[in-house]
Protein backbone atom coordinates (compact mmCIF):
# COMPACT_ATOMS: atom_id res chain seq x y z
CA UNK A 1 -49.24 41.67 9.24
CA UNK A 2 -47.30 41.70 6.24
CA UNK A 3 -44.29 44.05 7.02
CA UNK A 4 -43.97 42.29 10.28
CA UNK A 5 -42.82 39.17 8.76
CA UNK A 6 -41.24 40.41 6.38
CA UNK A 7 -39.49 43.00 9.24
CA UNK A 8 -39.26 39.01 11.25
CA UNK A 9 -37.47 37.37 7.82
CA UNK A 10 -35.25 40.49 7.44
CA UNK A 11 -33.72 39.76 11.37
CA UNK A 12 -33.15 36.46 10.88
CA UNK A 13 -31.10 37.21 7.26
CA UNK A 14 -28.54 39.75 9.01
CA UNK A 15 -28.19 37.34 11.99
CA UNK A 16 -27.35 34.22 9.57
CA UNK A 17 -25.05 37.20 7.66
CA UNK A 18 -22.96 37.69 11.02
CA UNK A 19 -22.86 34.26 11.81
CA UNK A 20 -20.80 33.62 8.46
CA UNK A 21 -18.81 36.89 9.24
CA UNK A 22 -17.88 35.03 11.78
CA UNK A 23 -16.50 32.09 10.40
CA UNK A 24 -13.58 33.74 9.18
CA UNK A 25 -13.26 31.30 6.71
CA UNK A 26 -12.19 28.56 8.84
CA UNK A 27 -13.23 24.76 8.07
CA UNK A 28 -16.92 24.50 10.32
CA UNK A 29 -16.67 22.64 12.70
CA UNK A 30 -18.54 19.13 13.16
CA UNK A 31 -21.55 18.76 15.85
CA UNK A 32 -20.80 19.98 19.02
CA UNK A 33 -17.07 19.23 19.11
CA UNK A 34 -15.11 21.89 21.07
CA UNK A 35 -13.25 24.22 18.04
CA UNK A 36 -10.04 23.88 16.92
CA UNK A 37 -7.09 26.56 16.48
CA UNK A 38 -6.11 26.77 12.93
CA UNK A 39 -3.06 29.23 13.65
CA UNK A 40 -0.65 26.86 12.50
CA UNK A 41 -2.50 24.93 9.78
CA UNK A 42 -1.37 25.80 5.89
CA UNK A 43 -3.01 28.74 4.67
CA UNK A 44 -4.50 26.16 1.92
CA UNK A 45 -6.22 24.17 4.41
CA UNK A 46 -7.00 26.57 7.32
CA UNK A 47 -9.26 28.71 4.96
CA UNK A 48 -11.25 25.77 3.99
CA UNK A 49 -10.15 25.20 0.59
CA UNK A 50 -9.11 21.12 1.19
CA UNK A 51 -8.03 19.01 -1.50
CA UNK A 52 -9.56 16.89 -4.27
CA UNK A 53 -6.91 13.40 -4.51
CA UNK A 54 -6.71 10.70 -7.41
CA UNK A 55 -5.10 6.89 -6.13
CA UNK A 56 -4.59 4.82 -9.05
CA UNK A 57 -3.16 1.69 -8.89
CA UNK A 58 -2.20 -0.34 -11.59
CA UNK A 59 -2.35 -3.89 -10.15
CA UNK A 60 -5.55 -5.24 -7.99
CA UNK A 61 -7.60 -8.09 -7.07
CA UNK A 62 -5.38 -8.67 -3.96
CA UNK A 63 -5.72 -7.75 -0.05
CA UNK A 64 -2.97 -5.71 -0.67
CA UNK A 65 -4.64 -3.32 -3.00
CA UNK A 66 -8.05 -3.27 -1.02
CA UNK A 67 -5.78 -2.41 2.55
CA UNK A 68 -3.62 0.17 0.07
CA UNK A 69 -6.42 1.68 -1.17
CA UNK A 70 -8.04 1.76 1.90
CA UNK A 71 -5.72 3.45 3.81
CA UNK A 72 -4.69 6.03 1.52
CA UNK A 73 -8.45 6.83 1.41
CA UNK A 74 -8.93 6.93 5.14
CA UNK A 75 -6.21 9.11 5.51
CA UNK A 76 -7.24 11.59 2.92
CA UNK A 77 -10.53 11.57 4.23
CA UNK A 78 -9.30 12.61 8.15
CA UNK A 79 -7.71 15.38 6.81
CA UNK A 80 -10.73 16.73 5.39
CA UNK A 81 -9.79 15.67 1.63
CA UNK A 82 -11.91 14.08 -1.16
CA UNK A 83 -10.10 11.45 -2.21
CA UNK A 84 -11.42 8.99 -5.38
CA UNK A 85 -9.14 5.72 -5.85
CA UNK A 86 -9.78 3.72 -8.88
CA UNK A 87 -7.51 0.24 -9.61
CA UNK A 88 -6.91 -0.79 -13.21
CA UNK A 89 -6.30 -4.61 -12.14
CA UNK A 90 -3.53 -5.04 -14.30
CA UNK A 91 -5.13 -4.06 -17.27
CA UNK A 92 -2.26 -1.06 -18.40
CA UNK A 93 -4.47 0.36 -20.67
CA UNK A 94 -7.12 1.20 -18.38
CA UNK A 95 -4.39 2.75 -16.45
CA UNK A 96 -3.28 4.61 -18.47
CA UNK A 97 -6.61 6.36 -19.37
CA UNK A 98 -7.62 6.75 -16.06
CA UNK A 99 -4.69 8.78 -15.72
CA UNK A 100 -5.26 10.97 -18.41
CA UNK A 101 -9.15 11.20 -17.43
CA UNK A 102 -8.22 12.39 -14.44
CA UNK A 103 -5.63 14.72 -15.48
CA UNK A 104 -9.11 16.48 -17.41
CA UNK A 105 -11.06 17.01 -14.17
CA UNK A 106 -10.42 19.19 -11.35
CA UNK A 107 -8.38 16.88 -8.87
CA UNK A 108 -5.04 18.68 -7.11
CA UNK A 109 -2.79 15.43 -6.35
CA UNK A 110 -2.04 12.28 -7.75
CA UNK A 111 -0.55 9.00 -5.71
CA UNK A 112 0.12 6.49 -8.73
CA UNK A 113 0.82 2.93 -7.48
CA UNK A 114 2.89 0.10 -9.62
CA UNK A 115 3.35 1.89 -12.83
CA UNK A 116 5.84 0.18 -14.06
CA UNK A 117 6.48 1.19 -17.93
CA UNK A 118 8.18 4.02 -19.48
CA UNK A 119 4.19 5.92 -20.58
CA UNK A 120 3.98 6.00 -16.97
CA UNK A 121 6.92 8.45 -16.26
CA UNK A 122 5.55 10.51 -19.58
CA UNK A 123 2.06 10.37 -17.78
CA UNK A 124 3.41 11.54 -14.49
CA UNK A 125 5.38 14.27 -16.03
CA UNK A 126 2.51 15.34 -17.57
CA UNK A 127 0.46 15.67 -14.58
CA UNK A 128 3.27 18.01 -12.60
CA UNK A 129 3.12 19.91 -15.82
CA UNK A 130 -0.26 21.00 -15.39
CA UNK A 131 0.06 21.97 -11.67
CA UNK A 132 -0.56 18.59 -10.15
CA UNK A 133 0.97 17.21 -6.91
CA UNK A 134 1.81 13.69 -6.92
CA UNK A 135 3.63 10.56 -5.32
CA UNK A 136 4.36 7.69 -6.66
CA UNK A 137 4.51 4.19 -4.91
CA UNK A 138 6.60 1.07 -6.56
CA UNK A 139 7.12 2.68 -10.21
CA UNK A 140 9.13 2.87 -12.65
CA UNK A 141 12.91 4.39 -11.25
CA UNK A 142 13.18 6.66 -14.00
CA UNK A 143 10.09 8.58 -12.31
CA UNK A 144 12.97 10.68 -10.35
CA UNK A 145 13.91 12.10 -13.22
CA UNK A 146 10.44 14.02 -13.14
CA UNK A 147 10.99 17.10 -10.74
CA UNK A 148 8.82 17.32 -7.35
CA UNK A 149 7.84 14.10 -7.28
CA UNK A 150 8.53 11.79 -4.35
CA UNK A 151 8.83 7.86 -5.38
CA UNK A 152 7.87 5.51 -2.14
CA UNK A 153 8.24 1.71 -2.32
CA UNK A 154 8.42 -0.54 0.74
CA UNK A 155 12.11 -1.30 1.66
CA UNK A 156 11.96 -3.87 -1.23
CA UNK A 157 15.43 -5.17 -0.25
CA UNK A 158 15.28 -5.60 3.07
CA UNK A 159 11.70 -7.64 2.82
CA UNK A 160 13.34 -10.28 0.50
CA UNK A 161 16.68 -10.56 2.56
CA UNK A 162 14.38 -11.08 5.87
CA UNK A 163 12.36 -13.81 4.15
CA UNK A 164 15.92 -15.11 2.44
CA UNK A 165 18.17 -15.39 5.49
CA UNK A 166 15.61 -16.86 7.28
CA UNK A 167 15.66 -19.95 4.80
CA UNK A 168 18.87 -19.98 4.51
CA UNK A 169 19.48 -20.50 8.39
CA UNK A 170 16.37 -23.42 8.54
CA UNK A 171 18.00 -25.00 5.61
CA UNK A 172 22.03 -24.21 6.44
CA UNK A 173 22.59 -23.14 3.43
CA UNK A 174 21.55 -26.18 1.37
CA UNK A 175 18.13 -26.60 0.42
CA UNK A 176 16.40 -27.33 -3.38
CA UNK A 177 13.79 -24.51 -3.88
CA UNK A 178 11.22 -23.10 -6.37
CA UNK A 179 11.36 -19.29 -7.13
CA UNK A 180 8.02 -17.99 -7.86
CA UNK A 181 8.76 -14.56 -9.54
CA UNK A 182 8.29 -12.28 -12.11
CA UNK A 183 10.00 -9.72 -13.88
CA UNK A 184 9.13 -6.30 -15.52
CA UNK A 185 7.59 -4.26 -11.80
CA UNK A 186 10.10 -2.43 -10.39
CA UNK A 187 9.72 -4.00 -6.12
CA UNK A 188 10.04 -7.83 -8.04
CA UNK A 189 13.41 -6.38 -9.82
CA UNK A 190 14.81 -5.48 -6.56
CA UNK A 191 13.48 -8.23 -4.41
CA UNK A 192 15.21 -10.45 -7.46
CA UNK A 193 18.84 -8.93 -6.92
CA UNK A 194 18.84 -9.55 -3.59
CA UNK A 195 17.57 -13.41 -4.45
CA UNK A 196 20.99 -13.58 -6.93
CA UNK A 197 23.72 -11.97 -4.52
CA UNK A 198 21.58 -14.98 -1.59
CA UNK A 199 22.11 -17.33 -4.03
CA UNK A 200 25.90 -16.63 -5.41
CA UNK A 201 26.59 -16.56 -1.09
CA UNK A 202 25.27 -20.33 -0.54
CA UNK A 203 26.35 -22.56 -3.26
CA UNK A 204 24.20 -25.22 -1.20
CA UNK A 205 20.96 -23.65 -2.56
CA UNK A 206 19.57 -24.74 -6.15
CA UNK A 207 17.02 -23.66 -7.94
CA UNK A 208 14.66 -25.95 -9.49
CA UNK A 209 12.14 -24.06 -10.88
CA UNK A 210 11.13 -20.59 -11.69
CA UNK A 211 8.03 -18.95 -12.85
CA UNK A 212 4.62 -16.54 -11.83
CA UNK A 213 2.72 -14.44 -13.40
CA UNK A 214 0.48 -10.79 -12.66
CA UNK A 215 -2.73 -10.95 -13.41
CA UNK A 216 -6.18 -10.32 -11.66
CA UNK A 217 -6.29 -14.15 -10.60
CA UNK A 218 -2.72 -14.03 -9.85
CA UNK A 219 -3.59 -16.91 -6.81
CA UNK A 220 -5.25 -19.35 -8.89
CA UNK A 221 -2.88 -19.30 -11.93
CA UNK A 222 -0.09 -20.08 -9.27
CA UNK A 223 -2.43 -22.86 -7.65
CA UNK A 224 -2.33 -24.44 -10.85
CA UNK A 225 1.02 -23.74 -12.02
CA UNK A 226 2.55 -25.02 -8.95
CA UNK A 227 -0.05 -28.01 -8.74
CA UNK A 228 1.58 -29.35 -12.11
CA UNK A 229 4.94 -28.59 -10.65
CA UNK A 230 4.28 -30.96 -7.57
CA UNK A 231 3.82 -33.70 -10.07
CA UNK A 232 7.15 -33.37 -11.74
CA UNK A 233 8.95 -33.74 -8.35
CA UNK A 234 8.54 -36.12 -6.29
CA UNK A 235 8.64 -36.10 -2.29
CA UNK A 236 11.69 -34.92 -0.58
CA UNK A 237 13.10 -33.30 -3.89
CA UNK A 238 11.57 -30.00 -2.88
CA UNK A 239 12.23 -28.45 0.28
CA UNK A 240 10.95 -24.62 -0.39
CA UNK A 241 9.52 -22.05 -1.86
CA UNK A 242 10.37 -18.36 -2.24
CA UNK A 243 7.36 -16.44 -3.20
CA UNK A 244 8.00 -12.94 -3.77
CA UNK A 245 4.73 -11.60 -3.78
CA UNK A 246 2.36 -12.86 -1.65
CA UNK A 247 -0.37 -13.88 -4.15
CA UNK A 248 2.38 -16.23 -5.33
CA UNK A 249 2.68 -17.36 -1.80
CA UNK A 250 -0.93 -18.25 -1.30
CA UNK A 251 -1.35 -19.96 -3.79
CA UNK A 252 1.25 -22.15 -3.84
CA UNK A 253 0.27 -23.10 -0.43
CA UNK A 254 -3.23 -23.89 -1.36
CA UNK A 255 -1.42 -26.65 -4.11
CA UNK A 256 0.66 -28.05 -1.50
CA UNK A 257 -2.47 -28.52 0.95
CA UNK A 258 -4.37 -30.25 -2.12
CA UNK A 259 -1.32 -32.18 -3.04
CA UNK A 260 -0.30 -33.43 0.97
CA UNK A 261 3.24 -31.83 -0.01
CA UNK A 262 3.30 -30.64 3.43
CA UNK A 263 6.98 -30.86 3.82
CA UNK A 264 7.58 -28.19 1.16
CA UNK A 265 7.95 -24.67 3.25
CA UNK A 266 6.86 -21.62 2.04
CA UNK A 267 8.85 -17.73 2.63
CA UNK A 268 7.06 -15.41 1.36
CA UNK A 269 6.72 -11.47 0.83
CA UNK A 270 3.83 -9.06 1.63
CA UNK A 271 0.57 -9.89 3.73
CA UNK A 272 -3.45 -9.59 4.35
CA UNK A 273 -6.08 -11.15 5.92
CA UNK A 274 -6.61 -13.71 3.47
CA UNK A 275 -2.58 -14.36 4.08
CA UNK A 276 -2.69 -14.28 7.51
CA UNK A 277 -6.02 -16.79 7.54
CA UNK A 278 -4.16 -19.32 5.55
CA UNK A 279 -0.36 -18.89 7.61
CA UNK A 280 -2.68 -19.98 10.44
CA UNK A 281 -4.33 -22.76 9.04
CA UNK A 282 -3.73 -26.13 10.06
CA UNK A 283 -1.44 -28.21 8.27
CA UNK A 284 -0.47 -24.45 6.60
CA UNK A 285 3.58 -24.74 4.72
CA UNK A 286 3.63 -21.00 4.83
CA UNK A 287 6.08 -20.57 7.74
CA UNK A 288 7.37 -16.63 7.36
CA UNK A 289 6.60 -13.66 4.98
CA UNK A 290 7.64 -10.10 5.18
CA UNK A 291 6.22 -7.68 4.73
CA UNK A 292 5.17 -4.11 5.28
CA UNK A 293 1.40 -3.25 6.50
CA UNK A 294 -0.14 -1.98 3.29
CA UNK A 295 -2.59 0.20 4.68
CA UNK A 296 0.25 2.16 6.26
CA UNK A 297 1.55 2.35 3.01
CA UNK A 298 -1.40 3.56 1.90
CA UNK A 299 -1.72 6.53 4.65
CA UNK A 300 1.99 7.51 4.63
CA UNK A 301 1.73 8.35 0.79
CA UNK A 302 -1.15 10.03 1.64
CA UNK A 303 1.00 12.59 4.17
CA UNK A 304 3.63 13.10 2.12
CA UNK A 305 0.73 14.32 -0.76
CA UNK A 306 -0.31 16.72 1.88
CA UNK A 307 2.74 18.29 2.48
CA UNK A 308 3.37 18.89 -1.37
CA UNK A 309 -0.19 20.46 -1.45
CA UNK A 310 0.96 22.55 1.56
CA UNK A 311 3.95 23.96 0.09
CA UNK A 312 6.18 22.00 2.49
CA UNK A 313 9.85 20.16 1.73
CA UNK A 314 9.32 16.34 0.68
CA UNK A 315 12.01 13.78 0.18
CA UNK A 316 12.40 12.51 -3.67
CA UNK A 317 12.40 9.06 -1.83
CA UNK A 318 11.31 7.28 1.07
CA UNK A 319 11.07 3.23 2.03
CA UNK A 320 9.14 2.14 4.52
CA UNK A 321 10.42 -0.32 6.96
CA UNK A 322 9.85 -3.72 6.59
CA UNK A 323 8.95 -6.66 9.39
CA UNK A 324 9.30 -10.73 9.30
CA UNK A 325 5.98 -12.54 10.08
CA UNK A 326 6.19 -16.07 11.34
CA UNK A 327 4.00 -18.98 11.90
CA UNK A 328 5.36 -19.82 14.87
CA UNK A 329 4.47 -16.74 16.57
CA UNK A 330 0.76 -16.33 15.60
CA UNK A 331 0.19 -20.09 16.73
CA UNK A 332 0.61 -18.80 19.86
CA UNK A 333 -1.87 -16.53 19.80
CA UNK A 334 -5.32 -17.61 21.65
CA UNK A 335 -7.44 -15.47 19.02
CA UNK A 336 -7.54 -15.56 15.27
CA UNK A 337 -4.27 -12.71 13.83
CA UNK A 338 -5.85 -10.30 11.42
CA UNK A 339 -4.74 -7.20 9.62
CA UNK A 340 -6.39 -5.06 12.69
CA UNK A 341 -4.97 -7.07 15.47
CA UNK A 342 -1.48 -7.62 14.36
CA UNK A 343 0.07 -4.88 15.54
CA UNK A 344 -0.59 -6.44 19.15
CA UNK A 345 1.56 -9.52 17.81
CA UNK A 346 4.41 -7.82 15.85
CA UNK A 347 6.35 -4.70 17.50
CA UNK A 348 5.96 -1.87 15.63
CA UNK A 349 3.76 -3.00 13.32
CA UNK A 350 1.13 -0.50 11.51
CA UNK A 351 2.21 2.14 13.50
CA UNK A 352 4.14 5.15 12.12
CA UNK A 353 4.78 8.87 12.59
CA UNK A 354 6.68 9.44 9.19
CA UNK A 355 5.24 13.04 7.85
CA UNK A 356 2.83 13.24 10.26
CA UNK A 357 2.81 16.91 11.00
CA UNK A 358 1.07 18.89 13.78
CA UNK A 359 -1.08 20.47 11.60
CA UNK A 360 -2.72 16.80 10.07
CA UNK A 361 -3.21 15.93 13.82
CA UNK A 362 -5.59 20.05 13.92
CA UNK A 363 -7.11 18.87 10.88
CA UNK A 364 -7.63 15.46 11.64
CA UNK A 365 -8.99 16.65 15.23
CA UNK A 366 -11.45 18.78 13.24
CA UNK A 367 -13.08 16.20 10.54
CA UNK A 368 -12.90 13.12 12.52
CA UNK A 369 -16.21 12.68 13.97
């Protein structure tokens, strides 16, 4: 009785032992799905071996981060990757160590989002040093300096001139606004030179005010900031606001709702739910804001990751187009405009190819369940 079960358990070993022969060392493939061919895939990722990803992003406590994060982690994950993100919200110290944590444990790529100071281009260097992969997205400039690495930032430019000419055509040219800004991150540096050239090109245009500031409650600082504004200027004296990042923007049009300032219009940069639920609002003064999805962002830094992993040519730069939101449009709408849904409001919207190679769409076939 004996040696026939153990003559039964020695059967069932070699057949499990040509089963894995048989594998070839391809990724296994999930349920019942038909199997994919890998003949084209990157050695690196048709033999199983994946990738283990770091996002870190400096700023947080917006929808942008979440959608950012998000998407970048979605991504990842389709391609069979494990991917860990990790947001410092604003706190610089804490980004700074997670870097260097995480330059101590066994990840292969790196996408580092909004850091914005000089011991960020030392960290990055430092990572590439030791064999990492990474991408950056809206960092400090003088990260091109550091070989391999590919800096992303939406088209920063062409978000604040879309937002800009468009309040310069409701106004003519002559309106008094409030500039809620502030310096020291690369994207509000260039979204601020195209503000100066707007505002040296229509001597009609004066600036009354100026402030903002990052922090986790970025919103409610600017409620209250621009609250105390609203009582220094009387009716008529203010007829917008440029908000250049859209916590700036939602808050100041949470003030002017309190306040019955209603006449005071809001153009704005960037956008998530939350945004889009308060552009829609009744009675809302935020009229336009443009922006760039963030989750795409997210997943397109993502790609481009991949294809340094893979071996493959990436560009030491890349912007990602940018699109102008307005009230107007998703008033018509008969259903509430969310981050999901917009794309069936604005052409083109969430929807990109950029670095999306054949072999992501194999891989992506093969761990999507």
């Amino acid at each position: 009785m004996k040696n026939w079960i153990k003559g039964l358990f020695l059967t069932a070993l070699a057949f499990s032992l040509i089963l894995t022969g048989c594998s070839n060392n391809q990724p296994t493939n999930q349920g019942s799905k038909e199997p994919v061919s890998f003949d084209n895939v990157p050695e690196r990722f048709s033999n199983g071996e994946g990738a283990k990803i770091k996002v870190i992003r400096k700023i947080g406590g917006d929808d942008h981060t979440t959608q950012f994060l998000a998407g970048a982690k979605e991504e990842g994950e389709a391609l069979g990757f494990e991917v860990d993100v990790f947001t410092a919200n604003g706190d610089t110290a804490k980004f700074h160590d997670a870097i260097e944590q995480a330059l101590n444990q066994d990840f292969d790529g790196f996408i580092i989002s909004h850091g914005d100071d000089a011991a960020t281009v030392d960290a990055v260097k430092k990572l590439t040093e030791n064999g990492k992969s990474v991408v950056t997205f809206d960092s400090n400039p003088d990260i091109a300096t550091v070989s391999g690495v590919t800096l992303t930032s939406q088209d920063d430019e062409a978000l604040a001139q879309l937002a800009l000419d468009q309040l310069v055509a409701d106004y003519n040219g002559e309106a008094n606004i409030v500039y809620l800004w502030v310096d020291g991150f690369p994207p509000m540096v260039r979204r601020n030179a195209v503000y100066q050239e707007v505002l040296k090109e229509n001597s009609g245009l004066n600036e009354l005010e100026r402030f903002g500031v990052a922090s986790s409650d970025t919103s409610v600082q600017t409620q209250n900031a621009v609250a105390a504004m609203l009582n220094k200027h009387g009716k008529g004296e203010i007829d917008a606001i440029f908000a250049t990042w859209d916590a700036f923007a939602i808050g100041a049009a949470r003030a002017i709702k309190e306040a019955g300032r209603d006449e005071i219009k809001i153009y704005g940069i960037d956008v998530s739910n939350a945004d889009l639920q308060e552009i829609q609002s009744e009675g809302s003064s935020w009229e336009y804001t443009a922006a760039v999805d963030p989750k795409l962002i997210g997943a397109v830094n993502m790609r481009i990751l991949a294809k340094k992993l893979a071996g493959e040519e990436t560009p030491d730069t890349y912007d990602l187009e940018a699109s102008l939101i307005s009230q107007e449009v998703l008033q018509t709408v008969n259903e509430p405009v969310n981050m999901v849904n917009l794309v069936d409001v604005i052409d083109g919207w969430g929807v990109s190819t950029a670095f999306e190679e054949e072999w992501m769409k194999v891989l992506k076939a093969h761990y999507t369940k």
